[in-house]
N, C-alpha and C. Protein backbone atom coordinates (compact mmCIF):
# COMPACT_ATOMS: atom_id res chain seq x y z
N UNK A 1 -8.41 27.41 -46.46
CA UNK A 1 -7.94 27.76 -45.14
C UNK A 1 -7.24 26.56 -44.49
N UNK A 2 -6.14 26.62 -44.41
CA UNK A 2 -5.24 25.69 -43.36
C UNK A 2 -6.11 25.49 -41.64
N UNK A 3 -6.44 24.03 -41.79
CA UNK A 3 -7.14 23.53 -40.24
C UNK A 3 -5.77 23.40 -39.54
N UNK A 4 -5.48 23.98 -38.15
CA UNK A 4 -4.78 23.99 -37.35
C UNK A 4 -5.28 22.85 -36.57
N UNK A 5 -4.33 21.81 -36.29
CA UNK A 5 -4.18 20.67 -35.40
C UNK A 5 -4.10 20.34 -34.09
N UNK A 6 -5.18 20.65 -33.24
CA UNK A 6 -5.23 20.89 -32.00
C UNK A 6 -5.00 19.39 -31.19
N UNK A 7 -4.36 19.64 -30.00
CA UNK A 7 -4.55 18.48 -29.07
C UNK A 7 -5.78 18.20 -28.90
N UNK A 8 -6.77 17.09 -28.37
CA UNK A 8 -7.25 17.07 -27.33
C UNK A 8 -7.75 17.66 -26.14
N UNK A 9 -9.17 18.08 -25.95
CA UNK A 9 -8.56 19.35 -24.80
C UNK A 9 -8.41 18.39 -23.31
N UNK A 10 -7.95 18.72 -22.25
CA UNK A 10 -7.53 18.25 -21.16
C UNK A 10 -8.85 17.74 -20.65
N UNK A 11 -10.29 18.50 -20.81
CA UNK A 11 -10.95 17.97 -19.59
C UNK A 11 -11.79 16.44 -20.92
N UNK A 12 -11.63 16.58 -21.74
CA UNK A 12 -12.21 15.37 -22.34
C UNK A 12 -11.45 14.03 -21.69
N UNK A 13 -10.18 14.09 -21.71
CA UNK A 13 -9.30 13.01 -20.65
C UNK A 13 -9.74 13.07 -19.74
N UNK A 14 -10.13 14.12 -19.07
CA UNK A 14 -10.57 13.79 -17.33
C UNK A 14 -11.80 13.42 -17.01
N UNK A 15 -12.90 13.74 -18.19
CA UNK A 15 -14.28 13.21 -17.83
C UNK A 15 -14.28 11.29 -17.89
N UNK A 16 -13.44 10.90 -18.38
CA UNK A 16 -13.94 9.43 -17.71
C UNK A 16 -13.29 9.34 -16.42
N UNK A 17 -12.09 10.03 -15.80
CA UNK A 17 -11.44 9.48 -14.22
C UNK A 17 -12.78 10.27 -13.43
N UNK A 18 -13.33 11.23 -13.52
CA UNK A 18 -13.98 12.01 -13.22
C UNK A 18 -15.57 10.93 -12.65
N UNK A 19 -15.61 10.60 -13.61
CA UNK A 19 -17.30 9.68 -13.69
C UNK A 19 -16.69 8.54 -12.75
N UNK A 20 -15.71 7.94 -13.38
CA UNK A 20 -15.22 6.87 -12.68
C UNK A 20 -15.28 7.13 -10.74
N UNK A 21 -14.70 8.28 -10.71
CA UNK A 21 -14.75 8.65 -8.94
C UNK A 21 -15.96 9.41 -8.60
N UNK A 22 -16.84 9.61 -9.39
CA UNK A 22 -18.52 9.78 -8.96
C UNK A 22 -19.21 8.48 -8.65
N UNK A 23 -19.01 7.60 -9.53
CA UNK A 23 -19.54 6.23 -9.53
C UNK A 23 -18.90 5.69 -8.17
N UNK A 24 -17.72 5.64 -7.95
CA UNK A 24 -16.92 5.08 -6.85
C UNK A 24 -17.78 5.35 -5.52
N UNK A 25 -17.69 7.30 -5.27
CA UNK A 25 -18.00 7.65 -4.50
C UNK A 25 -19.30 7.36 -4.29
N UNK A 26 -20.77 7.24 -4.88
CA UNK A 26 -21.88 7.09 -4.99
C UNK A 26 -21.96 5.57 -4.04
N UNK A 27 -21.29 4.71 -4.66
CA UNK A 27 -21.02 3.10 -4.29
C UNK A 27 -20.84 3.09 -2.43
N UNK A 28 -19.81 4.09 -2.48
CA UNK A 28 -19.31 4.13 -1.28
C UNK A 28 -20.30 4.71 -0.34
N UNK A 29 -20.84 5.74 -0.54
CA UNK A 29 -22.01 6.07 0.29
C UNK A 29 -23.09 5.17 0.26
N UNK A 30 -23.50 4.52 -0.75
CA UNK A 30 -24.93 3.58 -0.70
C UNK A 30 -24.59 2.36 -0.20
N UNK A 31 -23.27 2.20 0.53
CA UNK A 31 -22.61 1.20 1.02
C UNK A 31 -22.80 1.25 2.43
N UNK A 32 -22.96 2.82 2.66
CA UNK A 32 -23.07 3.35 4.16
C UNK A 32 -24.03 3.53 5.00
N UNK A 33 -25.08 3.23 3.95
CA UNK A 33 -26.54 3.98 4.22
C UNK A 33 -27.11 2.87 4.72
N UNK A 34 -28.31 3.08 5.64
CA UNK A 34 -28.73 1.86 6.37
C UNK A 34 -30.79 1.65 5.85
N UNK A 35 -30.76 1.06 4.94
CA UNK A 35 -31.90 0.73 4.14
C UNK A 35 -33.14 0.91 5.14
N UNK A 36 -34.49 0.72 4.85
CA UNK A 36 -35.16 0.71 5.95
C UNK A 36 -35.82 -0.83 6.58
N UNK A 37 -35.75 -1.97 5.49
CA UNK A 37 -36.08 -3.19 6.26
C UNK A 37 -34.75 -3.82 7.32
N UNK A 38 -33.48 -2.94 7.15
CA UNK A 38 -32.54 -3.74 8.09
C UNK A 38 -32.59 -2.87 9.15
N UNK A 39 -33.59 -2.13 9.69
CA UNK A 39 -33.93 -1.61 10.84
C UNK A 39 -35.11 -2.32 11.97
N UNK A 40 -34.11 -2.18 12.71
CA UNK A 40 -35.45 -3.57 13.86
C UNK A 40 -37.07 -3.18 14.34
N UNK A 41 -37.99 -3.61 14.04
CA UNK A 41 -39.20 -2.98 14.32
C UNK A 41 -39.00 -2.83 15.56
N UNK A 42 -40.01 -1.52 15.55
CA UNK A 42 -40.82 -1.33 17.06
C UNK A 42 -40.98 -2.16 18.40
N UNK A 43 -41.04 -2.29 18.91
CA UNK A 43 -41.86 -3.04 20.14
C UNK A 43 -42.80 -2.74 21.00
N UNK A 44 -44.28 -2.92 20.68
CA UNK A 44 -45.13 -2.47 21.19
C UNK A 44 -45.19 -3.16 22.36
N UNK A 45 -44.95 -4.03 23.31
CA UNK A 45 -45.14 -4.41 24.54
C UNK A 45 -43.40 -4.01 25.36
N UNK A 46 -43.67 -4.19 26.55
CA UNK A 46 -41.90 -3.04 27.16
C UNK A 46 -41.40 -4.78 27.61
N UNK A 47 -40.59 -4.46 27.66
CA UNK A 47 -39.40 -5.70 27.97
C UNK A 47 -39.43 -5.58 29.21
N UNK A 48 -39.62 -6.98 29.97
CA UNK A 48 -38.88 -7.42 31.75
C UNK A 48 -37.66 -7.21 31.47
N UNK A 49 -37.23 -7.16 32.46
CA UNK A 49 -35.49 -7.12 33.02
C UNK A 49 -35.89 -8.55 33.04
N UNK A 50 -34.37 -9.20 33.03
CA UNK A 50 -33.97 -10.68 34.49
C UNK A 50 -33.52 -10.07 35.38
N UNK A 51 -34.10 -10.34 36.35
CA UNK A 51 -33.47 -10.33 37.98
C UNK A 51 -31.89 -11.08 37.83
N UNK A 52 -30.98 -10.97 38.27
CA UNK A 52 -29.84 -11.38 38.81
C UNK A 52 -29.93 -12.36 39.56
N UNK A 53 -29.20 -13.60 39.24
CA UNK A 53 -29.06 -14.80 40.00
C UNK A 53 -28.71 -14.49 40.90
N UNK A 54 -29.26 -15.22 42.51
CA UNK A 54 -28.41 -14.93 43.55
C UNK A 54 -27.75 -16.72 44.04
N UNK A 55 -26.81 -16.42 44.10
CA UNK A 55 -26.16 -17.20 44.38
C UNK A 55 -25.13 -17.95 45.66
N UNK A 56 -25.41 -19.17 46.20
CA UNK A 56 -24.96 -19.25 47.37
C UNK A 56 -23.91 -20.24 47.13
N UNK A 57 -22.63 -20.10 47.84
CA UNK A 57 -21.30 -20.79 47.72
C UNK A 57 -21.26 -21.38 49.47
N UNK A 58 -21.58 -22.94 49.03
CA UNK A 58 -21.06 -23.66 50.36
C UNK A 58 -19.53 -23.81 50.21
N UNK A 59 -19.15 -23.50 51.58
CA UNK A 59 -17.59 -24.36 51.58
C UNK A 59 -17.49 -25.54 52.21
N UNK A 60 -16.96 -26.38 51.77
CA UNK A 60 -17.51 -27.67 51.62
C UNK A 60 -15.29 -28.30 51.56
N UNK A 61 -15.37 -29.25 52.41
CA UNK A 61 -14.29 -29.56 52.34
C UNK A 61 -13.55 -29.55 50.99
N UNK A 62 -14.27 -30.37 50.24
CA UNK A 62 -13.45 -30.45 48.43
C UNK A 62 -13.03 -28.35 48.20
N UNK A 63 -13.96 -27.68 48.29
CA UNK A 63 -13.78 -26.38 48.11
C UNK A 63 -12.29 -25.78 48.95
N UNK A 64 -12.27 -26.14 50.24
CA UNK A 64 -11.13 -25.93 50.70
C UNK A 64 -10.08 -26.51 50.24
N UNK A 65 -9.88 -27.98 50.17
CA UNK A 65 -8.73 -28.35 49.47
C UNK A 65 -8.52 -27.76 48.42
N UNK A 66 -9.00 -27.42 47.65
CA UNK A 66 -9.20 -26.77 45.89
C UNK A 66 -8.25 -25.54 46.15
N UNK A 67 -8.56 -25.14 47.33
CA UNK A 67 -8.36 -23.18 47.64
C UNK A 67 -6.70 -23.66 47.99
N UNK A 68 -6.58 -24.77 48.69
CA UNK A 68 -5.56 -25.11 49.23
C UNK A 68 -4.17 -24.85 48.74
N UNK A 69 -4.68 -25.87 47.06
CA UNK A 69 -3.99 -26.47 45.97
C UNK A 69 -3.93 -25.49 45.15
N UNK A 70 -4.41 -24.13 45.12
CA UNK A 70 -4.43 -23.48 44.29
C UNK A 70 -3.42 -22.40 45.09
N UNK A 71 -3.55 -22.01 45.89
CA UNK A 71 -2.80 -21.78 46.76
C UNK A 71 -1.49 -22.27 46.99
N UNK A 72 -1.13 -23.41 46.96
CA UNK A 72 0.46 -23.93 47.15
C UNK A 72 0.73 -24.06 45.52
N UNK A 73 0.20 -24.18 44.23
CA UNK A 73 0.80 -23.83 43.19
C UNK A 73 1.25 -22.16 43.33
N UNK A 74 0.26 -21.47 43.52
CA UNK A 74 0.56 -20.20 43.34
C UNK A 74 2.26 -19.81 44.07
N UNK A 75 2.44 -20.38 44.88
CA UNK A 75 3.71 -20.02 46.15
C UNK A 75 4.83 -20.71 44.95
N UNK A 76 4.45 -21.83 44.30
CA UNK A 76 5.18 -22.84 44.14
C UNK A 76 5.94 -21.80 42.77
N UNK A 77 4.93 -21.12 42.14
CA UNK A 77 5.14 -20.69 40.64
C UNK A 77 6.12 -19.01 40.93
N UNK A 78 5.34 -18.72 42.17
CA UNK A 78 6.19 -17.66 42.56
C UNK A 78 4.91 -15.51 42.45
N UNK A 79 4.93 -15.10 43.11
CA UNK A 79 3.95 -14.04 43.26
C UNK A 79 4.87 -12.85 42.62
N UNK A 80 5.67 -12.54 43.29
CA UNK A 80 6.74 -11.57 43.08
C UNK A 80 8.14 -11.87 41.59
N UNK A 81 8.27 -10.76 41.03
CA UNK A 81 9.23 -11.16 39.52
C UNK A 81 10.80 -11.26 40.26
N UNK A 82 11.07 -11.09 41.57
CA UNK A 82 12.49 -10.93 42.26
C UNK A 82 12.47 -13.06 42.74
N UNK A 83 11.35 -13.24 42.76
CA UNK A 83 11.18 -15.22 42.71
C UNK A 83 11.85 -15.66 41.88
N UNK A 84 12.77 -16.41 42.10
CA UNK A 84 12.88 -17.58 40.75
C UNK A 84 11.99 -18.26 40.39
N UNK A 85 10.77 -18.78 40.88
CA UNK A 85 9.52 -19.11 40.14
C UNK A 85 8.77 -17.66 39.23
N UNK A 86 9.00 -16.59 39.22
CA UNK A 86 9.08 -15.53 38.61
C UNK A 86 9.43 -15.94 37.43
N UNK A 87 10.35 -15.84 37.21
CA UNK A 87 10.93 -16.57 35.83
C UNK A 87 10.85 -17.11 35.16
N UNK A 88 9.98 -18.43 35.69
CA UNK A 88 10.31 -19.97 35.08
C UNK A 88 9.47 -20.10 33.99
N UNK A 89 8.17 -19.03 33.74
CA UNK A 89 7.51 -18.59 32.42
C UNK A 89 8.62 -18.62 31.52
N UNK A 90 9.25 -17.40 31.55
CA UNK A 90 9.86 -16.79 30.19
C UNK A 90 11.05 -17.56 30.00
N UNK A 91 11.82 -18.73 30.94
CA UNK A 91 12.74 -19.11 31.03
C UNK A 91 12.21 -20.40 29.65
N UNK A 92 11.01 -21.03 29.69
CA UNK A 92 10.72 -22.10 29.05
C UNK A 92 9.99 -21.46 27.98
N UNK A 93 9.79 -20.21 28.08
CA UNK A 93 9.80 -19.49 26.55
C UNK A 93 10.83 -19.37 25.65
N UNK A 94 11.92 -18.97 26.56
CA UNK A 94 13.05 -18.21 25.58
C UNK A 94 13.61 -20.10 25.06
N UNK A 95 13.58 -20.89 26.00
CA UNK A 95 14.07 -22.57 25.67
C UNK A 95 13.16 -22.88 24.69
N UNK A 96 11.87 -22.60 24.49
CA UNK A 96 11.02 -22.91 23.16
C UNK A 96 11.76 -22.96 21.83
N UNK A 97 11.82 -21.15 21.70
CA UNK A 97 11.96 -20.51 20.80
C UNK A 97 13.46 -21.08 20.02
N UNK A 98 14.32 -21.01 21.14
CA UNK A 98 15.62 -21.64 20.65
C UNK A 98 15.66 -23.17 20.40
N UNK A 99 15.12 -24.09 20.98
CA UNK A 99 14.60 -25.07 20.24
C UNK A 99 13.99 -24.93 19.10
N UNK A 100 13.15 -24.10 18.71
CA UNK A 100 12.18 -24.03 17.67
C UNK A 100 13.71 -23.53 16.58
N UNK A 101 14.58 -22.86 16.71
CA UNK A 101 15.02 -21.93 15.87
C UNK A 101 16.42 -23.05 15.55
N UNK A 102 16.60 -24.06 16.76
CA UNK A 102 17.79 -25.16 16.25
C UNK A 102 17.26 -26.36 15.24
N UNK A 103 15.65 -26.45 15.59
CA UNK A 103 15.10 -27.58 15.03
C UNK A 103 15.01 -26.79 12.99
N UNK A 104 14.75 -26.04 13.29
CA UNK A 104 14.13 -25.33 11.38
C UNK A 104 15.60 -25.22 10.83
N UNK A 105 16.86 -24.43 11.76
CA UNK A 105 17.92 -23.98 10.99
C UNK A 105 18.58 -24.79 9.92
N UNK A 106 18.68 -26.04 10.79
CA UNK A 106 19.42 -26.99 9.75
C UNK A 106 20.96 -26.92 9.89
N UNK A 107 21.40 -28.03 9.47
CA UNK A 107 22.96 -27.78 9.51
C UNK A 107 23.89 -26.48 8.52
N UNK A 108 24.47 -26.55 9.59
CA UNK A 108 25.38 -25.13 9.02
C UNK A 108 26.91 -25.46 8.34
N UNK A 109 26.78 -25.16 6.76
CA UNK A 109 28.13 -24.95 5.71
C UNK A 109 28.89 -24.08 6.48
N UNK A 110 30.48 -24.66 6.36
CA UNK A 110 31.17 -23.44 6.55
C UNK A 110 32.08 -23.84 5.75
């Protein structure tokens, strides 16, 4: 009798990708799972709160000048984006950057 020459059947190829993504998946869940000693014991006695600091602020000359100075920078730097102290952030940003981008370029072939 002539033996006819069969392929391979398909799922013999697929049982190792098959195991392979059981194993994966298994990994992946026991990855997820939260064991029982990394769970925080009990506490048999109840926890105090802290009370909230209360806190008292003298104003005190140095404190005023401080408020002063913080105060005449603020005017100085500008509140409103229609200020030219508005600006003067992004103005010494964008001067960074183009410094930064004349200093790396290097001289230019033409």
């Amino acid at each position: 009798l002539p033996t006819s020459s069969r392929p391979p059947r398909a799922s013999a190829k697929m049982m190792p990708r098959v195991l392979v993504l059981l194993v994966a998946a298994l990994c992946v869940a026991n990855c997820l799972m939260q064991v029982a000693p990394m769970k925080a014991p009990m506490r048999s006695t109840p926890v105090s709160r802290a009370v909230a600091p209360t806190m008292m602020v003298e104003e005190t000359e140095m404190a005023q000048a401080t408020l002063a100075t913080v105060n005449a920078i603020g005017m100085a730097v500008a509140s409103n984006a229609g200020d030219f102290g508005g600006y003067t952030i992004p103005i010494i940003g964008l001067g960074l950057i183009g410094a930064t981008i004349a200093l790396l370029a290097g001289p230019v072939d033409e």
